[in-house]
C-alpha atoms as a PDB file:
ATOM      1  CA  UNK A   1      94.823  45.737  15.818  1.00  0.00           C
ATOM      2  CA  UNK A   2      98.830  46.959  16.147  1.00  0.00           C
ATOM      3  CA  UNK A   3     100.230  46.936  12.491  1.00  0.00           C
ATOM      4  CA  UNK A   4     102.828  49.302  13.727  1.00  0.00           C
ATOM      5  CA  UNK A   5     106.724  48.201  14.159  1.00  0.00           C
ATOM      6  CA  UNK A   6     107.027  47.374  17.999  1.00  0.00           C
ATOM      7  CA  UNK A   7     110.537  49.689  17.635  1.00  0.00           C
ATOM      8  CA  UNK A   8     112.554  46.847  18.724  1.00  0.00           C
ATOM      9  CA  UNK A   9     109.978  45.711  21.232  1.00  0.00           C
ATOM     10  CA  UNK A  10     110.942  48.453  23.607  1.00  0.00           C
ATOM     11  CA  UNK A  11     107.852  48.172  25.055  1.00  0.00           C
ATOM     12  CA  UNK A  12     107.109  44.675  24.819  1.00  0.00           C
ATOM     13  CA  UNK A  13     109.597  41.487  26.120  1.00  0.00           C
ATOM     14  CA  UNK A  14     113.381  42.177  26.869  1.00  0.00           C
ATOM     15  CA  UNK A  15     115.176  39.886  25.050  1.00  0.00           C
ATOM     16  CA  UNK A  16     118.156  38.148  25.945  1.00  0.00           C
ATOM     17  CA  UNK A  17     121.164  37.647  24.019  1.00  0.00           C
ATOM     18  CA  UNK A  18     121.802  33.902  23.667  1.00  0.00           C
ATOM     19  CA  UNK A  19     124.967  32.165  23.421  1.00  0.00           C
ATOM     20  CA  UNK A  20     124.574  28.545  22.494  1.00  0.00           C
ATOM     21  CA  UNK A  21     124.711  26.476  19.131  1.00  0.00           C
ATOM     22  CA  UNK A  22     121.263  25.717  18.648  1.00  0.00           C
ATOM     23  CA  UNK A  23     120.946  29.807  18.506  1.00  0.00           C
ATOM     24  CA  UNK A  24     117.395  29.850  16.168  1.00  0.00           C
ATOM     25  CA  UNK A  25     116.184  28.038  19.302  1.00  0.00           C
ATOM     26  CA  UNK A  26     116.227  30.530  21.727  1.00  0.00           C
ATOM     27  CA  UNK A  27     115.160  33.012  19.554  1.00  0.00           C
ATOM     28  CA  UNK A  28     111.812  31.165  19.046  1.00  0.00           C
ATOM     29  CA  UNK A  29     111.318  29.925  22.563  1.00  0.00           C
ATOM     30  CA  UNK A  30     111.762  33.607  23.237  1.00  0.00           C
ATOM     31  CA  UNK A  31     109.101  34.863  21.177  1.00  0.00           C
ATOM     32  CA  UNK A  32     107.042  32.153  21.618  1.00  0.00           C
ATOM     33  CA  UNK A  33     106.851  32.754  25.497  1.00  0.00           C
ATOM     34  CA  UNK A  34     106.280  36.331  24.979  1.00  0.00           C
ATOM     35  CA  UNK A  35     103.274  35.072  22.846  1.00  0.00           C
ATOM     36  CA  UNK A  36     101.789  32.974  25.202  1.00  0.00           C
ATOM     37  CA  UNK A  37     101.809  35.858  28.232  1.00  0.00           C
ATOM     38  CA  UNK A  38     100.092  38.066  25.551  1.00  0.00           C
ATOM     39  CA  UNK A  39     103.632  40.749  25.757  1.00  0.00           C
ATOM     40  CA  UNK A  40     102.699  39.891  21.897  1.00  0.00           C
ATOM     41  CA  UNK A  41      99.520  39.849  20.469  1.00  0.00           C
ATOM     42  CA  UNK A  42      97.989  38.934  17.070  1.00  0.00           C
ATOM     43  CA  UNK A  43      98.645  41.920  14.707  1.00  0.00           C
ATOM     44  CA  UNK A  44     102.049  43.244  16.755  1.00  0.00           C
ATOM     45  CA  UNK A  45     104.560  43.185  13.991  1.00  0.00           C
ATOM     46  CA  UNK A  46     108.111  42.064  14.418  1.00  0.00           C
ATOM     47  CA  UNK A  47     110.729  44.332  13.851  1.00  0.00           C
ATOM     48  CA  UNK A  48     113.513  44.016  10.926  1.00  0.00           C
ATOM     49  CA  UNK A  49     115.448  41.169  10.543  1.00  0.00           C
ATOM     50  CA  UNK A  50     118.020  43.272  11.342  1.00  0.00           C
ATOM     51  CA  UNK A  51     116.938  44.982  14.367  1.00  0.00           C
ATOM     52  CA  UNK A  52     116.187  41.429  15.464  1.00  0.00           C
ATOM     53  CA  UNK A  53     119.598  40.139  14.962  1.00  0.00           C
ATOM     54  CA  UNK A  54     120.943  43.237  17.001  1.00  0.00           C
ATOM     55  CA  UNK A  55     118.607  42.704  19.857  1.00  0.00           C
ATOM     56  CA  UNK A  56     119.767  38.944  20.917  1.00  0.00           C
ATOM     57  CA  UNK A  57     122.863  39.766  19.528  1.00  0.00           C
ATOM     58  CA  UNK A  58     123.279  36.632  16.736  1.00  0.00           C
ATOM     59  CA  UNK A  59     123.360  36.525  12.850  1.00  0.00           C
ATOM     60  CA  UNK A  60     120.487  37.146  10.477  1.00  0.00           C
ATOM     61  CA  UNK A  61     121.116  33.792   9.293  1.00  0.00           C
ATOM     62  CA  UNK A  62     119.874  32.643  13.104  1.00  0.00           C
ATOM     63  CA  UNK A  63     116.954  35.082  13.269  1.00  0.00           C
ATOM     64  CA  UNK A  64     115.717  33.826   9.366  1.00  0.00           C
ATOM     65  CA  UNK A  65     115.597  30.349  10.857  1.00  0.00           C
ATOM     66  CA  UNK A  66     114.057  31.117  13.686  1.00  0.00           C
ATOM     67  CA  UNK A  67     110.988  33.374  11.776  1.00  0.00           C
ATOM     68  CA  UNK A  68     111.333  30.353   9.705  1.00  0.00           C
ATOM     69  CA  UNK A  69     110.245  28.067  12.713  1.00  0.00           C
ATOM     70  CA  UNK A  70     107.872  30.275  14.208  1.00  0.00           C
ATOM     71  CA  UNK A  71     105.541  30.210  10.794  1.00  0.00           C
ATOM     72  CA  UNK A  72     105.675  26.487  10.657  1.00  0.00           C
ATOM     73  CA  UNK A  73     104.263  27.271  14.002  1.00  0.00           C
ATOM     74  CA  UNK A  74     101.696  28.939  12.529  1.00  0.00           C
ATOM     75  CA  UNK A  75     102.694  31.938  15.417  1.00  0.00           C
ATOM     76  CA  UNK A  76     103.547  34.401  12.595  1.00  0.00           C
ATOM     77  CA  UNK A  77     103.110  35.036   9.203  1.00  0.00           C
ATOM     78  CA  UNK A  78     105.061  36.915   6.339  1.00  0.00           C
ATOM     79  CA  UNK A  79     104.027  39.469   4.277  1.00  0.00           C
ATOM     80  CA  UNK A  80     106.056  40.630   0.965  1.00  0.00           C
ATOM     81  CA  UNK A  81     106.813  44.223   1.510  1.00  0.00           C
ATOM     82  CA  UNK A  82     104.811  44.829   4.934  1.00  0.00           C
ATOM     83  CA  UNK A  83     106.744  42.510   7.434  1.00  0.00           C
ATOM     84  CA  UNK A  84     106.372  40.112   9.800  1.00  0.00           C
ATOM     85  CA  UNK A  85     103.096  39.791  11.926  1.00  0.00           C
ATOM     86  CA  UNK A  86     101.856  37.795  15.033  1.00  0.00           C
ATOM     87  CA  UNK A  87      99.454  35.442  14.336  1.00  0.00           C
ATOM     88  CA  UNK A  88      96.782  33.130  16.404  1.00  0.00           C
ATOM     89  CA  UNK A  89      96.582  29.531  16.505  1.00  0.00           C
ATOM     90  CA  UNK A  90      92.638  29.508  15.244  1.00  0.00           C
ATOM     91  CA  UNK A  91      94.381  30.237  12.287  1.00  0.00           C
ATOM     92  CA  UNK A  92      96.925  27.962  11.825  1.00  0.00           C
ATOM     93  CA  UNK A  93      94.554  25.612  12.887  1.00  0.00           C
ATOM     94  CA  UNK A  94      91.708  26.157  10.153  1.00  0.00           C
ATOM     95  CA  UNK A  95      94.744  26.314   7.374  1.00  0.00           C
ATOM     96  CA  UNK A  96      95.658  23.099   8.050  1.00  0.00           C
ATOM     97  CA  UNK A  97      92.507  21.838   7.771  1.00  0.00           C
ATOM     98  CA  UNK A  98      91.591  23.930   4.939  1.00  0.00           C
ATOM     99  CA  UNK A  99      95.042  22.457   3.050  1.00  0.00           C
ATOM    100  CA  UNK A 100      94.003  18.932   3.656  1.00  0.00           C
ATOM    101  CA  UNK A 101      90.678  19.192   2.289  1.00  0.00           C
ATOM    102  CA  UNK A 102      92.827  21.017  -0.726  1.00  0.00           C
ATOM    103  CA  UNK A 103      95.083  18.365  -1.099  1.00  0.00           C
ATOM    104  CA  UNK A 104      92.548  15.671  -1.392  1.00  0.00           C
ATOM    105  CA  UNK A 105      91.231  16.737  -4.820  1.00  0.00           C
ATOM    106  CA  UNK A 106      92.917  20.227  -6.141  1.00  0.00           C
ATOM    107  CA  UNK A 107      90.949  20.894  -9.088  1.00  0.00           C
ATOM    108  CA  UNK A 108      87.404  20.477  -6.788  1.00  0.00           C
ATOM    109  CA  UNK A 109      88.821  22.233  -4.393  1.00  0.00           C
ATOM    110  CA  UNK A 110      89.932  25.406  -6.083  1.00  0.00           C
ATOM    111  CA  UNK A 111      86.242  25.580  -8.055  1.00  0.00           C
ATOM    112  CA  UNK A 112      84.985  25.107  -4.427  1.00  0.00           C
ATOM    113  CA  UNK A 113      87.940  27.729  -3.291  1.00  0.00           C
ATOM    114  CA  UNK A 114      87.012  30.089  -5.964  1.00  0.00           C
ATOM    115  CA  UNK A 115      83.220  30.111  -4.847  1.00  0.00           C
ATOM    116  CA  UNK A 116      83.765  30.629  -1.270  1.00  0.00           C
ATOM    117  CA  UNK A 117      86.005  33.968  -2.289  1.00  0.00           C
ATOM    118  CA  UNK A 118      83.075  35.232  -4.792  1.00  0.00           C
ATOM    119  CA  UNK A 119      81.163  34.696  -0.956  1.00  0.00           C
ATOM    120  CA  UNK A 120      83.449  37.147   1.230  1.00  0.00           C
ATOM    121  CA  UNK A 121      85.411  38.866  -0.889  1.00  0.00           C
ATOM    122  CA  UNK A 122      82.612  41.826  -2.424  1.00  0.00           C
ATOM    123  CA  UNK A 123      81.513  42.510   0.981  1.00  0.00           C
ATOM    124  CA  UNK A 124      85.174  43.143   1.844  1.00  0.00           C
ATOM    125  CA  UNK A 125      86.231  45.388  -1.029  1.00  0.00           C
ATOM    126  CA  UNK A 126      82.946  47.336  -0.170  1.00  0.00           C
ATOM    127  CA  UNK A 127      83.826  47.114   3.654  1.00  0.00           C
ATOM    128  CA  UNK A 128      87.363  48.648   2.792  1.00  0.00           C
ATOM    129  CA  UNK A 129      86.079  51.123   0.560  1.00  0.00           C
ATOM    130  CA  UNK A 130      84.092  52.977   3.044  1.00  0.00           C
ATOM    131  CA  UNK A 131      86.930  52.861   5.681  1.00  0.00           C
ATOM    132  CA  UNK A 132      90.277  52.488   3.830  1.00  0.00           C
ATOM    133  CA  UNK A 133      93.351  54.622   5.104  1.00  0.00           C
ATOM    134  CA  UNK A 134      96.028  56.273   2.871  1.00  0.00           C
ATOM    135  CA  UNK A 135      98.610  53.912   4.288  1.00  0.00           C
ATOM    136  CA  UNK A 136      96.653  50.895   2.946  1.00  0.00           C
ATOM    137  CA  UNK A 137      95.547  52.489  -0.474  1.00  0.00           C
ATOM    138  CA  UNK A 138      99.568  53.122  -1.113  1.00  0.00           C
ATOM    139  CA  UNK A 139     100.344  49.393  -0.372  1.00  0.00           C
ATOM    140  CA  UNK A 140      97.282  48.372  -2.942  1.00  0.00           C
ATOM    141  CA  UNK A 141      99.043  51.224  -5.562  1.00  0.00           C
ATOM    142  CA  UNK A 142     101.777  49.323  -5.082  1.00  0.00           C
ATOM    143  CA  UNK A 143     100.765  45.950  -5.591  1.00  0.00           C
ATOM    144  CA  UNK A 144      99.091  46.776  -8.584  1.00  0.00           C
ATOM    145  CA  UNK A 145     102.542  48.785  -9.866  1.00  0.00           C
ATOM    146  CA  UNK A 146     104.495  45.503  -9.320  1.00  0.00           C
ATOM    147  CA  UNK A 147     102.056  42.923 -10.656  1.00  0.00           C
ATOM    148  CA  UNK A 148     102.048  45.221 -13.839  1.00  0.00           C
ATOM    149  CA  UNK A 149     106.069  44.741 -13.803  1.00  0.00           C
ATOM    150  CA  UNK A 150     105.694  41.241 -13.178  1.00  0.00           C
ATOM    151  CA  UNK A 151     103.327  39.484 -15.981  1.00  0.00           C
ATOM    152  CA  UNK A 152     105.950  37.403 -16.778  1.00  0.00           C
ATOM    153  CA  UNK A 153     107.203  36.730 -13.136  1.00  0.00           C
ATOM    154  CA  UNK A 154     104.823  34.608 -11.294  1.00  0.00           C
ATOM    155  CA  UNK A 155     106.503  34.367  -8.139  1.00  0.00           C
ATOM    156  CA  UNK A 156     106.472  38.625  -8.074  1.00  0.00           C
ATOM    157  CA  UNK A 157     103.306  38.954  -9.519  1.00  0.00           C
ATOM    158  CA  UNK A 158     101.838  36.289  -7.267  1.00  0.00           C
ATOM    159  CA  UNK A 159     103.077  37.767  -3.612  1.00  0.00           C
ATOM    160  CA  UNK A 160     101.871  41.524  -4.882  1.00  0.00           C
ATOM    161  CA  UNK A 161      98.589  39.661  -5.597  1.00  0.00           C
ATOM    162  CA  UNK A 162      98.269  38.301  -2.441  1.00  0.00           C
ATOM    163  CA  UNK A 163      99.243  41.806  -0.718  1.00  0.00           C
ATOM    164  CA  UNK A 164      96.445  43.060  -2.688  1.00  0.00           C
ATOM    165  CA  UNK A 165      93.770  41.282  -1.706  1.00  0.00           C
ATOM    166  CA  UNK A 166      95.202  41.225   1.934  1.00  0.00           C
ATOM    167  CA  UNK A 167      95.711  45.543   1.897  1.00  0.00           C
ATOM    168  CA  UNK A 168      91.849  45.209   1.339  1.00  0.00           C
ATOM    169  CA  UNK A 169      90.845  42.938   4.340  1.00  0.00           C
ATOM    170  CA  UNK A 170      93.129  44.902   6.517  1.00  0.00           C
ATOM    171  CA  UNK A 171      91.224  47.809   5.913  1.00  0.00           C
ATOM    172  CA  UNK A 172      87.784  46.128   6.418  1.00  0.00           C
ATOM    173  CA  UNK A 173      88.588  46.973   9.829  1.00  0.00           C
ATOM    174  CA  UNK A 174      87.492  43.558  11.137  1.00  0.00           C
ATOM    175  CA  UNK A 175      89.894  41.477  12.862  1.00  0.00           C
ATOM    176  CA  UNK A 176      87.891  38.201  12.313  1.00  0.00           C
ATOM    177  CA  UNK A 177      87.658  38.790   8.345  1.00  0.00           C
ATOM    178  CA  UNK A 178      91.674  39.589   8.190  1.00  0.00           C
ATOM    179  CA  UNK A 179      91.884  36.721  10.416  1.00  0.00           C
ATOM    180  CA  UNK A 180      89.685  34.281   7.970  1.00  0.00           C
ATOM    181  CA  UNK A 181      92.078  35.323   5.025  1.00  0.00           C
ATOM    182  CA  UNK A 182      95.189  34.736   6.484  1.00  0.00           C
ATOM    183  CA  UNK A 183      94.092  31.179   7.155  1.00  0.00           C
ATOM    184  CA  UNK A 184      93.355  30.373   3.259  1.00  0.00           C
ATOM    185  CA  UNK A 185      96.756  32.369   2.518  1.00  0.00           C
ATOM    186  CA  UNK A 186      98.403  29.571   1.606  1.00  0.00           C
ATOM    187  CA  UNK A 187      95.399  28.142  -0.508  1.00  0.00           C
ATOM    188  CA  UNK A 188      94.995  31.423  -2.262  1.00  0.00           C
ATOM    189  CA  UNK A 189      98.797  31.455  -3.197  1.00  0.00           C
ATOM    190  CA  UNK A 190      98.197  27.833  -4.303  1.00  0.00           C
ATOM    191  CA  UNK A 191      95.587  28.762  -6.791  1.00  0.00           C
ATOM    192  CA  UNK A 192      97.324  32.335  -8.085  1.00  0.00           C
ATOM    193  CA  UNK A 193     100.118  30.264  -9.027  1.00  0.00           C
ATOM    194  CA  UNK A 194      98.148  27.614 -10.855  1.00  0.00           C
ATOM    195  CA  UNK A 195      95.845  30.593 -13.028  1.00  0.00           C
ATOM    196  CA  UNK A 196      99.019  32.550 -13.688  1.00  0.00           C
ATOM    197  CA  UNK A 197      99.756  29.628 -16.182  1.00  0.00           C
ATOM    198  CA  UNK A 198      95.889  30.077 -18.158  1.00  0.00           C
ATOM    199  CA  UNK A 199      96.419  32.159 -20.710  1.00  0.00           C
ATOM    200  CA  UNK A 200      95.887  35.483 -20.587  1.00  0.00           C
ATOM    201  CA  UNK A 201      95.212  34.971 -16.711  1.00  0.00           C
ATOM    202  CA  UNK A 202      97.467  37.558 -15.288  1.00  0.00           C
ATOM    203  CA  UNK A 203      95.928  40.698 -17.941  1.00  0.00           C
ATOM    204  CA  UNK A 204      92.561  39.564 -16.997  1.00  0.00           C
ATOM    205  CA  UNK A 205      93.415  39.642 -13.540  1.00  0.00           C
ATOM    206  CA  UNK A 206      95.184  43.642 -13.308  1.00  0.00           C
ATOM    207  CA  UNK A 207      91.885  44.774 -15.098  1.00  0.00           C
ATOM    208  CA  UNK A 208      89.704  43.565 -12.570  1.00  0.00           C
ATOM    209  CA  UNK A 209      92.702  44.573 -10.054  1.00  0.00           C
ATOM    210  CA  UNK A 210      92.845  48.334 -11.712  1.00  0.00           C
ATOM    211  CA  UNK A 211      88.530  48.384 -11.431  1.00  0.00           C
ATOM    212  CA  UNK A 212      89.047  47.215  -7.813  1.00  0.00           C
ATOM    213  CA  UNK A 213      91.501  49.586  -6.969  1.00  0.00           C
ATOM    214  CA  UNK A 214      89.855  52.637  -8.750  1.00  0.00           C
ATOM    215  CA  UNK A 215      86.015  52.142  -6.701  1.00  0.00           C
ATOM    216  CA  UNK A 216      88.230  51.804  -3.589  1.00  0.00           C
ATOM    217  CA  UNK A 217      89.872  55.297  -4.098  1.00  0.00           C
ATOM    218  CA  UNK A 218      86.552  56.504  -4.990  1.00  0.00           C
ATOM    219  CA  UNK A 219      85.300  55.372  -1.509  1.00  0.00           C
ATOM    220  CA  UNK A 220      82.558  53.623  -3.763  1.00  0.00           C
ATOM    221  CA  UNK A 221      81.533  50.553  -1.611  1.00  0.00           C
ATOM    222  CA  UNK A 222      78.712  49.055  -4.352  1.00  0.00           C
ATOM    223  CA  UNK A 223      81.096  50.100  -7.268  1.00  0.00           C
ATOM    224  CA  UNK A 224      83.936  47.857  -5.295  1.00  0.00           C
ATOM    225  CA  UNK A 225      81.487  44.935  -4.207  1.00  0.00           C
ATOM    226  CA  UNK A 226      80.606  44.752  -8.120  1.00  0.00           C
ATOM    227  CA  UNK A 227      84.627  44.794  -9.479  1.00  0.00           C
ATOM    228  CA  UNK A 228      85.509  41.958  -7.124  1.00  0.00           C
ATOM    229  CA  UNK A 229      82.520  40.215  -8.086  1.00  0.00           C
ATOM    230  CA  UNK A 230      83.639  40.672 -11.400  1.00  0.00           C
ATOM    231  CA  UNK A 231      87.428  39.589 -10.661  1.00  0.00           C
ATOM    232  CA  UNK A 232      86.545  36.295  -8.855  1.00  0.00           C
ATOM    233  CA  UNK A 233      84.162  34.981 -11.663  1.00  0.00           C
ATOM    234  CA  UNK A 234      87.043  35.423 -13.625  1.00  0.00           C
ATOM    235  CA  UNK A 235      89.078  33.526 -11.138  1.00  0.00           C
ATOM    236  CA  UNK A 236      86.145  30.792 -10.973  1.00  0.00           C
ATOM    237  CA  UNK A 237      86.380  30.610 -14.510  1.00  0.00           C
ATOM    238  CA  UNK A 238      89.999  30.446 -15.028  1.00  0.00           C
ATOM    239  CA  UNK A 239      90.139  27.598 -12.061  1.00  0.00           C
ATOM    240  CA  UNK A 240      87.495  25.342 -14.034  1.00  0.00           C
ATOM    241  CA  UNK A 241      89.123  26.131 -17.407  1.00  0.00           C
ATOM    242  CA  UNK A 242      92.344  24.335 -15.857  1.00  0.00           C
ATOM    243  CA  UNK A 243      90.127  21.279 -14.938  1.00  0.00           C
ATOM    244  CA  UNK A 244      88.839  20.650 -18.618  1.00  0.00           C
ATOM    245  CA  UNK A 245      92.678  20.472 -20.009  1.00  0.00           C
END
């Protein structure tokens, strides 16, 4: 899977500069056809807003809007600190599913949430921490570095959370399971936001992130398996704790 900046797409679509009002548009249509004839592909990430902006030649006020469009799209998604990445429609299409059933009875369905992660999730730390690059051990560092700056900032401390969890599915090295989490990414944000608020959730949650992050360096795959079994009973706990109040 390309994780690598495309370099302004020099070797993917020309774009065109576009000249009319409805500039965001254009800019989507654009990326969206070079989507659909596979000159992008889920993984490719997008280059800077900036480099963006220079290469159809409009404001980064139009390319925001169109990046904007193009996740309600479900065609990319946003990572904090990593970028912009191509998505696939399977995707989009299981998160939208997967909200509804959310949205139909929260508390049930982050227990039921919180069970389903305590499924995938040890295999996946143990996954990463046999095949885990330096590149992806620095962005878990740095999650962990910010969520320990952030335990009074949920909206911080819940975005380096999520780029946590994701750092290790990347590094899986399975396109299917980094697939499967990005379409409960908006679910998982959902219920990070709701156990920041339990008390003593975020502590709880950097010293299963610090036991996590320590087996992965280790290259310990049972020693991970067991810290993020340990972390999401926590987060099981912490989910049910907010139905009994």
């Amino acid at each position: 899977m390309a994780n690598q900046s495309l370099d302004l797409l020099a070797a993917k679509p020309m774009y065109r500069a576009v000249k009319t009002s409805r500039l965001y548009e254009q800019i989507v249509q654009q990326v969206e056809d070079a989507i659909l004839k596979g000159q992008l592909k889920p993984g490719d990430q997008l280059p800077a807003e900036r480099d963006l902006a220079h290469s159809f030649g409009v404001s980064r006020t139009a390319v925001r809007e169109a990046v904007k469009t193009l996740r309600e799209k479900g065609l990319v998604e946003a990572y904090s600190g990593r970028g912009t990445f191509v998505t696939n429609g399977t995707s989009h299409s299981i998160r939208q599913s997967l909200d509804l059933m959310i949205r139909i009875n929260p508390l049930e369905g982050s227990a039921n949430l919180a069970e389903l992660r305590l499924v995938l999730e040890p295999e996946i730390a143990a996954l990463a921490a046999a095949r885990i690059e330096e590149q992806l051990l620095s962005t878990m560092r740095e999650a962990v570095e910010e969520m320990d700056r952030s335990l009074r900032d949920p909206d911080a401390y819940v975005e380096a959370d999520l780029d946590f969890h994701l750092a290790l599915a990347e590094a899986a090295g399975n396109p299917l399971i980094l697939s499967l989490l990005d379409s409960i990414v908006g679910l998982l944000r959902e219920q990070r936001s709701r156990i920041f608020n339990v008390d003593g959730g975020p502590e709880r949650g950097q010293f299963h992130h610090k036991r996590i992050l320590a087996a992965v360096e280790q290259g310990n795959p049972e020693a991970a398996r067991e810290a993020m079994r340990a972390h999401l009973q926590q987060v099981l706990e912490d989910s049910s704790s907010l139905g009994r109040k």
